[in-house]
C-alpha atoms as a PDB file:
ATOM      1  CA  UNK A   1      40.645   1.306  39.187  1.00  0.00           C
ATOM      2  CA  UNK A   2      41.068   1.026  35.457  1.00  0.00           C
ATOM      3  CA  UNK A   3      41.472  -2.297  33.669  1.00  0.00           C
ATOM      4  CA  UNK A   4      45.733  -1.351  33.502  1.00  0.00           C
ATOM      5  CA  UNK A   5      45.800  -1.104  36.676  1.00  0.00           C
ATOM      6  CA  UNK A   6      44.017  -3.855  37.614  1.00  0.00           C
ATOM      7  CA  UNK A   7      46.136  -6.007  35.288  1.00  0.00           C
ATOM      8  CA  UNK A   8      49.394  -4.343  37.115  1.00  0.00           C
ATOM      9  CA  UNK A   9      48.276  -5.004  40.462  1.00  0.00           C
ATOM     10  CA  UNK A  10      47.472  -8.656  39.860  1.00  0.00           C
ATOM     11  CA  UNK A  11      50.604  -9.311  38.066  1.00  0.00           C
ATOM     12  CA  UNK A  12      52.656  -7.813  41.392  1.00  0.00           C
ATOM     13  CA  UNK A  13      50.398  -9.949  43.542  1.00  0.00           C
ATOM     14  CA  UNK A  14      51.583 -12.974  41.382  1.00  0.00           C
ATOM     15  CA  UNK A  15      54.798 -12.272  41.729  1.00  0.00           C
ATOM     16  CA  UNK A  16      54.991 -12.331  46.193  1.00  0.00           C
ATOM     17  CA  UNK A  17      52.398 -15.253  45.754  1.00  0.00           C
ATOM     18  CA  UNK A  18      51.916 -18.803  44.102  1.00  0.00           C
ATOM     19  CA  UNK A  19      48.494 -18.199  43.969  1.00  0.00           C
ATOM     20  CA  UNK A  20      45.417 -15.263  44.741  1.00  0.00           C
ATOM     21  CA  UNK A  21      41.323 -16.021  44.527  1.00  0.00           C
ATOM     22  CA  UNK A  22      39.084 -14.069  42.513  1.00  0.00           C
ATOM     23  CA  UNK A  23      37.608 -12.559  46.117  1.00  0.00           C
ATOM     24  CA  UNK A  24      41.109 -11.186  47.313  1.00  0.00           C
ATOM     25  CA  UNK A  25      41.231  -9.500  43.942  1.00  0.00           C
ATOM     26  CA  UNK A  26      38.081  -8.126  44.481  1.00  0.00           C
ATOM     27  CA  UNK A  27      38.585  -6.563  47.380  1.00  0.00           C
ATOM     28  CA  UNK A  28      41.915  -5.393  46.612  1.00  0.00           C
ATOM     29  CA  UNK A  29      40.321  -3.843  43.698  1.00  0.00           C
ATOM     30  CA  UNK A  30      36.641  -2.836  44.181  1.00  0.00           C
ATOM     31  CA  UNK A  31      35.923  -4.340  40.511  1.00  0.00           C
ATOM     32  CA  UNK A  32      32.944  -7.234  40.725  1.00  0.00           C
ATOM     33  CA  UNK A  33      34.142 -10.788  40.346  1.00  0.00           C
ATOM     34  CA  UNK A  34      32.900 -10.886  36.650  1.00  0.00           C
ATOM     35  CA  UNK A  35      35.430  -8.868  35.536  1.00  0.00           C
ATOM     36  CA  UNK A  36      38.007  -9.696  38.002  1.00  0.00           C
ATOM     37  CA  UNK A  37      37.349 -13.723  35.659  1.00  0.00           C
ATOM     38  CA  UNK A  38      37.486 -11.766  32.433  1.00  0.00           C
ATOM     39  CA  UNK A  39      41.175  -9.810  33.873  1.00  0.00           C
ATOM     40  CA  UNK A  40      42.109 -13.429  34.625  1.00  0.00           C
ATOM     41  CA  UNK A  41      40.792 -15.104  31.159  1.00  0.00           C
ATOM     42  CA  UNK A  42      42.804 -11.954  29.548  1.00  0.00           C
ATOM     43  CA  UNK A  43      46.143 -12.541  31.488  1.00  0.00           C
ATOM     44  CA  UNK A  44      46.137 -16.691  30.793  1.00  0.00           C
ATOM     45  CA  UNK A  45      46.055 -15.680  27.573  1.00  0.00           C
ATOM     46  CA  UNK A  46      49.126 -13.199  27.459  1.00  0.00           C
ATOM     47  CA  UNK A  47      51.094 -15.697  29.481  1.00  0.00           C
ATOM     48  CA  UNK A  48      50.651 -13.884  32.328  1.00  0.00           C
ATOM     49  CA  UNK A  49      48.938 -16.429  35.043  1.00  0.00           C
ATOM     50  CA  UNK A  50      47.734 -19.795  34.988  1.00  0.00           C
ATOM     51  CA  UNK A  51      43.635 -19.806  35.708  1.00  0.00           C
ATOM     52  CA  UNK A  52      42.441 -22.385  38.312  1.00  0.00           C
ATOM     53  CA  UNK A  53      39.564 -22.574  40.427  1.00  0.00           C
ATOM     54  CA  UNK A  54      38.288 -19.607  42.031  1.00  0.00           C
ATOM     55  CA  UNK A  55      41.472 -18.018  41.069  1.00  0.00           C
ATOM     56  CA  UNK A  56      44.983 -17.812  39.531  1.00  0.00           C
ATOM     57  CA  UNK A  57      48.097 -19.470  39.989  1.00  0.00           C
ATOM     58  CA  UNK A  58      51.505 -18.163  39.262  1.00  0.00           C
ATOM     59  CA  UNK A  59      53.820 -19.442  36.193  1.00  0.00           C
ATOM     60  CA  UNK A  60      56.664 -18.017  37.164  1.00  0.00           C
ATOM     61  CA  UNK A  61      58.618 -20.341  39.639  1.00  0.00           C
ATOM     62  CA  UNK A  62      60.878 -18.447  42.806  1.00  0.00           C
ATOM     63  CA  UNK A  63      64.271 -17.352  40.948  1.00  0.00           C
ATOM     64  CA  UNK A  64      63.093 -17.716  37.574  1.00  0.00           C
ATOM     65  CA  UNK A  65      63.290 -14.911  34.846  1.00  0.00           C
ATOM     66  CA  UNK A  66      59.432 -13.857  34.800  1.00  0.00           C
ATOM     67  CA  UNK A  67      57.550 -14.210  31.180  1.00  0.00           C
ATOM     68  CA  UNK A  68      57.257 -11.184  29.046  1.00  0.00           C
ATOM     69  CA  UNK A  69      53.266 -10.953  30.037  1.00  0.00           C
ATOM     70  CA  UNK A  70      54.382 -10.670  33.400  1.00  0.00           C
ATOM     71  CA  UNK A  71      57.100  -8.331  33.071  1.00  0.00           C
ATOM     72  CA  UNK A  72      55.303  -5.491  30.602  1.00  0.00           C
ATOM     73  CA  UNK A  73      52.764  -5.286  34.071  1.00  0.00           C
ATOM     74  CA  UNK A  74      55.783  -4.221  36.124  1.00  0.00           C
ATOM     75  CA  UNK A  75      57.494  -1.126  36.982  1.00  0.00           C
ATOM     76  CA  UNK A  76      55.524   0.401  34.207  1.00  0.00           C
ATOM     77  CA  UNK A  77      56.147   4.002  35.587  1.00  0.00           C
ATOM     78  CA  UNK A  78      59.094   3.588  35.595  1.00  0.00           C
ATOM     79  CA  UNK A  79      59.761   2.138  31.905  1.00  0.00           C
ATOM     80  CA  UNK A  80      57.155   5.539  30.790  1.00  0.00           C
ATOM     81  CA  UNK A  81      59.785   7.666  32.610  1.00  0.00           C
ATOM     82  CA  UNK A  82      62.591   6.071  31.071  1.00  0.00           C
ATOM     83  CA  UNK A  83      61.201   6.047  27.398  1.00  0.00           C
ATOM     84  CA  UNK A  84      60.789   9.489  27.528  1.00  0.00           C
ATOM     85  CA  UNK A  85      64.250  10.138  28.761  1.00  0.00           C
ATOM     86  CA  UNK A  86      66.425   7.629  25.858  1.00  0.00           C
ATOM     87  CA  UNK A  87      63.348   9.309  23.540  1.00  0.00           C
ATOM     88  CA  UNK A  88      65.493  12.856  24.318  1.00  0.00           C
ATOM     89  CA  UNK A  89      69.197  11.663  24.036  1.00  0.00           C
ATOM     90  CA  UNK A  90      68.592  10.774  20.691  1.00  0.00           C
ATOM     91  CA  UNK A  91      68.236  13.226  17.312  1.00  0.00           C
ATOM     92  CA  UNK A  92      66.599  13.026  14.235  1.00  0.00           C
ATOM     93  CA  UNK A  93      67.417  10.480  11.047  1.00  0.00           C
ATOM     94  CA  UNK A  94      70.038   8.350  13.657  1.00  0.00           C
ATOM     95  CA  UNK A  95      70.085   4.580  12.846  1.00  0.00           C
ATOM     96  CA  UNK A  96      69.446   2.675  16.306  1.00  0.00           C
ATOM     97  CA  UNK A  97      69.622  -0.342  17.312  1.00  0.00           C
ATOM     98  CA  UNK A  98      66.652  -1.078  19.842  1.00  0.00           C
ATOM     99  CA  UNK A  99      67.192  -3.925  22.430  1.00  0.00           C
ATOM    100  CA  UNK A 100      64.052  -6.531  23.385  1.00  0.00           C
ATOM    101  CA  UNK A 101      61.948  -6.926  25.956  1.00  0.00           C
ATOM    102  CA  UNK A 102      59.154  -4.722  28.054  1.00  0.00           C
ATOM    103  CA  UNK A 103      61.172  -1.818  28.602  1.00  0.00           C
ATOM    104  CA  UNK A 104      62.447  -1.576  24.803  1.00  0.00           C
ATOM    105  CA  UNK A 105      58.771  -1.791  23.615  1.00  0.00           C
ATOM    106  CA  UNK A 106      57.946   1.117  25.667  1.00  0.00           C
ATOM    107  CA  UNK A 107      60.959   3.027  24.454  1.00  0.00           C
ATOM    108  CA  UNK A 108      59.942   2.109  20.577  1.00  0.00           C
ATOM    109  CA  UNK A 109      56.207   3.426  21.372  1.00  0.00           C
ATOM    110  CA  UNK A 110      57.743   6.607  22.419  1.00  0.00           C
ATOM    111  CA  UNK A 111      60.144   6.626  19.036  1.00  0.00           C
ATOM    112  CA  UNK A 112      57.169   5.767  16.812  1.00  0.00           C
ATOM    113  CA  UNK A 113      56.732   8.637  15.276  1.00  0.00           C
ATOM    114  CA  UNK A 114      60.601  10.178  15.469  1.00  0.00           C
ATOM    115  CA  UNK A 115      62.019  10.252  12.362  1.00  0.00           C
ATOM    116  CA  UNK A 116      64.433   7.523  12.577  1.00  0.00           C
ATOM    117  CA  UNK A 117      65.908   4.300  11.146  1.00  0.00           C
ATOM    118  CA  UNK A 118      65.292   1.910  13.374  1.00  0.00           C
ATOM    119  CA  UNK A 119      66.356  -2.081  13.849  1.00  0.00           C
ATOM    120  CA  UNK A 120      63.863  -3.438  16.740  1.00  0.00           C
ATOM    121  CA  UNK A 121      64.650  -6.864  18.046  1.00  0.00           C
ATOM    122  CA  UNK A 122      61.491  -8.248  18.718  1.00  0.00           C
ATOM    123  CA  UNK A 123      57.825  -8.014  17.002  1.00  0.00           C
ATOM    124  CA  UNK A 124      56.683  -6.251  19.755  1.00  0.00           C
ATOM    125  CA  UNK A 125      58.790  -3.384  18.845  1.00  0.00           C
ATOM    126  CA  UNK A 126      58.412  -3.533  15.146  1.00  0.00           C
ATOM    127  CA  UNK A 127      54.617  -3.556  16.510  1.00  0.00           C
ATOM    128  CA  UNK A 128      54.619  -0.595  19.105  1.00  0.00           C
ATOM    129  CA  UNK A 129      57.138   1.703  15.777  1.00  0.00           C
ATOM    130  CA  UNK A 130      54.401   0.761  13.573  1.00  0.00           C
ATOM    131  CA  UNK A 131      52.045   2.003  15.749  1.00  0.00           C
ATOM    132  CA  UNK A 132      51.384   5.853  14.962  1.00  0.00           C
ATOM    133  CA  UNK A 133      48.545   6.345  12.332  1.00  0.00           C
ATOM    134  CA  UNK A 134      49.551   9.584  11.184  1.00  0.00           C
ATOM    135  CA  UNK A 135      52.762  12.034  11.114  1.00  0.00           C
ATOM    136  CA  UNK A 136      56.297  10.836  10.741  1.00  0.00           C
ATOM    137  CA  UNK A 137      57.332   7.378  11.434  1.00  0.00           C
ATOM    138  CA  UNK A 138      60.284   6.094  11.977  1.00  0.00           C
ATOM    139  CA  UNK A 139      62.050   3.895   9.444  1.00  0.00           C
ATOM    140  CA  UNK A 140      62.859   0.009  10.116  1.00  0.00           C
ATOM    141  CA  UNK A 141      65.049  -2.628   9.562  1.00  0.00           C
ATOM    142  CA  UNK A 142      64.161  -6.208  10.707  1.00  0.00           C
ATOM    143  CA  UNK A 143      67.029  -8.313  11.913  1.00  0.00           C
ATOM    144  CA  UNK A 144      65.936 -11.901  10.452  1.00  0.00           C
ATOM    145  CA  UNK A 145      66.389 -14.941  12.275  1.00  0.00           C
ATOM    146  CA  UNK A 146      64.576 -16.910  14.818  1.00  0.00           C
ATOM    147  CA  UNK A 147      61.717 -16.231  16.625  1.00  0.00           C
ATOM    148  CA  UNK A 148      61.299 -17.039  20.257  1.00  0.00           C
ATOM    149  CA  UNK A 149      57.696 -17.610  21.144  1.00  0.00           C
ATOM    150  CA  UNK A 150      56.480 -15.335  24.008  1.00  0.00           C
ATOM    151  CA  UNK A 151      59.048 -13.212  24.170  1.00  0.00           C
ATOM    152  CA  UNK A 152      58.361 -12.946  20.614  1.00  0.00           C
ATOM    153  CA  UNK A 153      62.472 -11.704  20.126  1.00  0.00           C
ATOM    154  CA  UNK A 154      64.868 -12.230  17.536  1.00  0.00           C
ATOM    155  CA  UNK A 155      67.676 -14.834  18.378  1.00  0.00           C
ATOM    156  CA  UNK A 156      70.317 -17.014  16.713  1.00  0.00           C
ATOM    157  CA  UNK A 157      73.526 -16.713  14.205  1.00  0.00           C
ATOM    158  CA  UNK A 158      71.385 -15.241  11.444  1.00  0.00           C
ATOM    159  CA  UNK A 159      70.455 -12.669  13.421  1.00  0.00           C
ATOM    160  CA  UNK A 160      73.665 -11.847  15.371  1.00  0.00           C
ATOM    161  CA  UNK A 161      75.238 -11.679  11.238  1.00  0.00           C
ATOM    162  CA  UNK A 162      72.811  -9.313   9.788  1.00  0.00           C
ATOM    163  CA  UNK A 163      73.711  -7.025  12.985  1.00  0.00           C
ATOM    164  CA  UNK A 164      76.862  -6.886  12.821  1.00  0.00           C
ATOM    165  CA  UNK A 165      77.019  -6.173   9.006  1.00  0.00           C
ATOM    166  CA  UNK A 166      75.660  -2.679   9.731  1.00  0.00           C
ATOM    167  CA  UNK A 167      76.327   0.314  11.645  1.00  0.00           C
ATOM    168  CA  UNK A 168      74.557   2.104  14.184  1.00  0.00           C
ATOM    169  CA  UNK A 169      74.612   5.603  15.351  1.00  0.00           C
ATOM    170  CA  UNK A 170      73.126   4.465  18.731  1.00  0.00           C
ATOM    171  CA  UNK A 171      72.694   1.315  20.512  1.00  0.00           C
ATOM    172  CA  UNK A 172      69.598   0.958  23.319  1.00  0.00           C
ATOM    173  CA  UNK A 173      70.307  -1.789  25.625  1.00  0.00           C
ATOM    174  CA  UNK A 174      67.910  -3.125  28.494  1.00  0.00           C
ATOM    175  CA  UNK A 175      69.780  -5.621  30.364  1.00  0.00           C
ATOM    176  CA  UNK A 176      68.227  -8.350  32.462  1.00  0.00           C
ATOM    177  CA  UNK A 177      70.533  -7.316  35.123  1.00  0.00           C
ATOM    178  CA  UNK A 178      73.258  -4.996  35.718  1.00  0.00           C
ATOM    179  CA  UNK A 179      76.242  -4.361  38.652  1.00  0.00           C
ATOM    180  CA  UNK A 180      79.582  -2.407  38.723  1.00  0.00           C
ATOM    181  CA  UNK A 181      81.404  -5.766  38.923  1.00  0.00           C
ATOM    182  CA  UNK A 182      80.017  -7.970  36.454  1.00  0.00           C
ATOM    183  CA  UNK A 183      78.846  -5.544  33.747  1.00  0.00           C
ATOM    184  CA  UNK A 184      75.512  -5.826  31.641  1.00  0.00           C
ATOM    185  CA  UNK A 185      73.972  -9.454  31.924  1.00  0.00           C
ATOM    186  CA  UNK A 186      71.463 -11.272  30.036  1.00  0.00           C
ATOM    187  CA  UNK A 187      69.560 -14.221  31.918  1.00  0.00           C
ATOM    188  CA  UNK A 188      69.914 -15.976  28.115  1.00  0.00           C
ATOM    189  CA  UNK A 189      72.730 -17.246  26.728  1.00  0.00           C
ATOM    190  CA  UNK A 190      71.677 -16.218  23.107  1.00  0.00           C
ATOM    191  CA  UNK A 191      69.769 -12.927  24.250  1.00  0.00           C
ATOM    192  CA  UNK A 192      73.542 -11.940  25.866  1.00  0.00           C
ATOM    193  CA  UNK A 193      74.955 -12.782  22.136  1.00  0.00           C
ATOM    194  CA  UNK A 194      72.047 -10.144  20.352  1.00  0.00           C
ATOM    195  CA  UNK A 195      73.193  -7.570  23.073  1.00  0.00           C
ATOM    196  CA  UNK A 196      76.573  -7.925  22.517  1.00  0.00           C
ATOM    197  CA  UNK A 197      76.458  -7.881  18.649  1.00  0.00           C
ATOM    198  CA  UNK A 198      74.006  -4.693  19.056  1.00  0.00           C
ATOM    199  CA  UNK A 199      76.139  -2.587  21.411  1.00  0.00           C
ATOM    200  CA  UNK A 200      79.580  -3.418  19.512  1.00  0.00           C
ATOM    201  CA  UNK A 201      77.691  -2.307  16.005  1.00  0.00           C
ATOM    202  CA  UNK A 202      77.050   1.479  17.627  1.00  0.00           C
ATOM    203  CA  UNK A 203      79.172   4.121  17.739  1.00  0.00           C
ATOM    204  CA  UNK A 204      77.283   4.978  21.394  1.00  0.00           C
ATOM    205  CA  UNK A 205      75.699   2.618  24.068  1.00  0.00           C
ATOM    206  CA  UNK A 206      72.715   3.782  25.878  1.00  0.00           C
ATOM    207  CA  UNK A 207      71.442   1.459  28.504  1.00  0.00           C
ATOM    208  CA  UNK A 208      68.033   1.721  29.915  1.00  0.00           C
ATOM    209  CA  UNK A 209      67.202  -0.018  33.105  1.00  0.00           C
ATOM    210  CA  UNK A 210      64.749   0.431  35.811  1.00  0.00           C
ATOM    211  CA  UNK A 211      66.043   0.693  39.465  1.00  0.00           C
ATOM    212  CA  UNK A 212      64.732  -2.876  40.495  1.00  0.00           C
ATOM    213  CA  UNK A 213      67.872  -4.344  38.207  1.00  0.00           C
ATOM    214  CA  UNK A 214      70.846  -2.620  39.625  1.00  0.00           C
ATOM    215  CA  UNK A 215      72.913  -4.879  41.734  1.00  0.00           C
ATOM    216  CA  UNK A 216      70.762  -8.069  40.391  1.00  0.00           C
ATOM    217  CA  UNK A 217      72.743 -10.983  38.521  1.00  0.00           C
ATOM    218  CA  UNK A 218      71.751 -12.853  36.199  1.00  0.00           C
ATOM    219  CA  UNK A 219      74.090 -15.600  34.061  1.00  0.00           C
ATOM    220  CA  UNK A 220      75.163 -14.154  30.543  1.00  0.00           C
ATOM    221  CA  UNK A 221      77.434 -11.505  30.646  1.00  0.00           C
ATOM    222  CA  UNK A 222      76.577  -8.941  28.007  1.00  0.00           C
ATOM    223  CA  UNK A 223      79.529  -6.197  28.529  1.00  0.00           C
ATOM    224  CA  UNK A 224      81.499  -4.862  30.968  1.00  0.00           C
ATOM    225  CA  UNK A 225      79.995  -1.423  32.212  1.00  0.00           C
ATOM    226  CA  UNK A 226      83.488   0.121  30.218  1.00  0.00           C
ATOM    227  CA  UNK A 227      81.466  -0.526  26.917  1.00  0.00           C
ATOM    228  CA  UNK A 228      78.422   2.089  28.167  1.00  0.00           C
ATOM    229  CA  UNK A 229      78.286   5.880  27.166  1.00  0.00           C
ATOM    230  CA  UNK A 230      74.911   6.614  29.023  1.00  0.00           C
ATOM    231  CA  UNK A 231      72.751   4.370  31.649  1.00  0.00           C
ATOM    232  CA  UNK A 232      69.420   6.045  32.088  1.00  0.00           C
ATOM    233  CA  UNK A 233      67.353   4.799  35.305  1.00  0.00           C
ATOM    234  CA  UNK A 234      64.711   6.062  36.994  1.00  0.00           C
ATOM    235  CA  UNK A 235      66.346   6.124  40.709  1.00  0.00           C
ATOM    236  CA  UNK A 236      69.620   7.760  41.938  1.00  0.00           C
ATOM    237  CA  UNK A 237      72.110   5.077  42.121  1.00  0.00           C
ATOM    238  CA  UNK A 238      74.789   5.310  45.354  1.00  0.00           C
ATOM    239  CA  UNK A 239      77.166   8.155  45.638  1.00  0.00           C
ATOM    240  CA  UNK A 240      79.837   5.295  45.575  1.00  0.00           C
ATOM    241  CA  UNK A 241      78.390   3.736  42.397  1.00  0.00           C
ATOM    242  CA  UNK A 242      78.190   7.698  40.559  1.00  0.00           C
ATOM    243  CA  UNK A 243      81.554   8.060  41.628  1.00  0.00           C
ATOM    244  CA  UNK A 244      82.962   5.058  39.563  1.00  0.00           C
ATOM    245  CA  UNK A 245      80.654   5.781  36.637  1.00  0.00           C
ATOM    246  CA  UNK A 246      81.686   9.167  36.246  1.00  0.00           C
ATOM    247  CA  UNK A 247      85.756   7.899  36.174  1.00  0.00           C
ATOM    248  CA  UNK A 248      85.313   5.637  33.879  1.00  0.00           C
ATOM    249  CA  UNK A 249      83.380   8.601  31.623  1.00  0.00           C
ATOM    250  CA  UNK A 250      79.142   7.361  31.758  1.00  0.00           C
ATOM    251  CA  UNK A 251      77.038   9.777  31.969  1.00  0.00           C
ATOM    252  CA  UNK A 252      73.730   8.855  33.978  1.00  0.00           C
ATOM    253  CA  UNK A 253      70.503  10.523  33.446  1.00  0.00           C
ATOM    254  CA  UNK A 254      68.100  10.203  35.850  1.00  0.00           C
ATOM    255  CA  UNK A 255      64.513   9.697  34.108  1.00  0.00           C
END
C-alpha cells in the first residue's frame, strides 16, 4: 500500500473513531510501525490527527465540519473523477471563478495547464494552477482579502468586492452540502457569502459535489438549486431528484 493510500485509509479510520494505535494501523496496512509514526508525524502536521501515545487521536469532534487535512484524504476518487468531468465542460481562454476547498484544488490541478483566466479562492488552488512546469498555464487573478489559516481560503468584504467587480464566464462551486429543498449550503457563514458573490458574478454555475453531500445540511445557505446550470457528481442521484432537476432546466453529468 502506497504512502496515499495509507494516508487515506487512516484519515477514514479517524473519521468512525476518536482514536486508532500504531498496531491497528499496521495491520490494517502491512507497512512496519516506523513508518506507520512517520504517516502519523506527517498527518499532525497537515492538521490531519492529533499524535498521542502509541497512536492518534481524532480532531475532528462528531458533527463538526472536518479540517481541510482531513477532507483532501476523502473521497479522493471521486473528486479525480469529478475534476476531469468540470475540466471538459469548460473551453479555452473562459474566465472562471474556482470555489475553495479539497474538491476545487483537485479541479484547479486538472485546469493547470488549460489555457484559462482563472480566480482561485484559496492558496491551495493558486498552488495546484501554478503547478505545471511546462506547456500552457492558465492565467490568474487573486481575490485579496483575508486569509483563513488551514483552510488557507479567501474570506471577508474585501474579497466578496473584488468578486463582484468582475465577470465570469463560468462559476465552479463545491458546496459543503447540498438538497433539493434548501439549495447549495456552506457550513460558514462567510464561506456562504464568497459562494454567493462567485456564482452571481458568472454567466453559468457549475457545481461539483461528490455523492457523500447530497441530502446533507449544513447552516449557510449559498443558493437555491434555481441558480445552477450544471451539478456534476460522481453517483446517479434518485429518479425523483433527476426529475425535478431536469424541470427546472440543470443538466447533471455524471463523472
Amino acid at each position: 500500500m502506497g504512502t496515499p493510500d495509507r494516508h487515506r485509509l487512516i484519515g477514514e479510520l479517524l473519521r468512525k473513531r476518536e482514536e486508532v494505535s500504531v498496531d491497528e494501523l499496521v495491520a490494517a496496512t502491512g507497512a512496519s510501525g516506523a513508518t506507520i509514526r512517520r504517516d502519523l508525524e506527517i498527518l499532525a502536521a497537515n492538521g490531519v490527527l492529533k499524535r498521542v501515545h502509541g497512536g492518534a487521536r481524532s480532531l475532528v469532534a462528531r458533527g463538526d465540519n472536518p479540517g481541510y487535512g482531513q477532507r483532501e484524504l476523502e473521497d479522493h476518487e471521486a473528486k479525480l473523477k469529478i475534476a476531469a468531468a468540470v475540466d471538459a465542460l469548460l473551453k479555452d481562454r473562459e474566465h472562471v471563478w474556482l470555489d475553495s476547498g479539497s474538491t476545487a484544488t483537485e479541479i484547479a490541478r486538472r485546469l493547470s495547464q488549460r489555457e484559462l483566466t482563472v480566480m482561485p479562492m484559496s492558496l491551495h488552488g493558486v498552488e495546484a494552477l501554478t503547478h505545471a512546469k511546462e506547456g500552457r498555464r492558465p492565467q490568474l487573478i487573486l481575490p485579496g482579502g483575508s486569509l483563513i489559516p488551514g483552510e488557507q481560503s479567501f474570506r471577508g468584504p474585501m474579497t466578496e468586492a473584488n468578486i463582484r467587480s468582475l465577470r465570469f464566464d463560468t462559476a465552479v462551486v463545491t458546496p459543503c452540502a447540498l438538497n433539493l429543498k434548501d439549495g447549495l449550503l456552506a457550513h460558514d457563514l462567510d464561506d456562504a457569502a464568497v459562494k454567493r458573490a462567485g456564482l452571481e458574478s458568472a454567466s453559468r454555475v457549475i457545481v461539483a459535489s461528490s455523492g457523500s453531500k447530497w441530502n446533507a445540511s449544513a447552516v449557510a445557505l449559498v443558493a437555491a438549486i434555481e441558480a445552477v446550470d450544471v451539478i456534476v457528481t460522481d453517483l446517479k442521484p434518485s429518479s425523483e431528484d433527476l426529475a425535478r432537476l431536469d424541470k427546472l432546466s440543470v443538466e447533471v453529468v455524471i463523472a
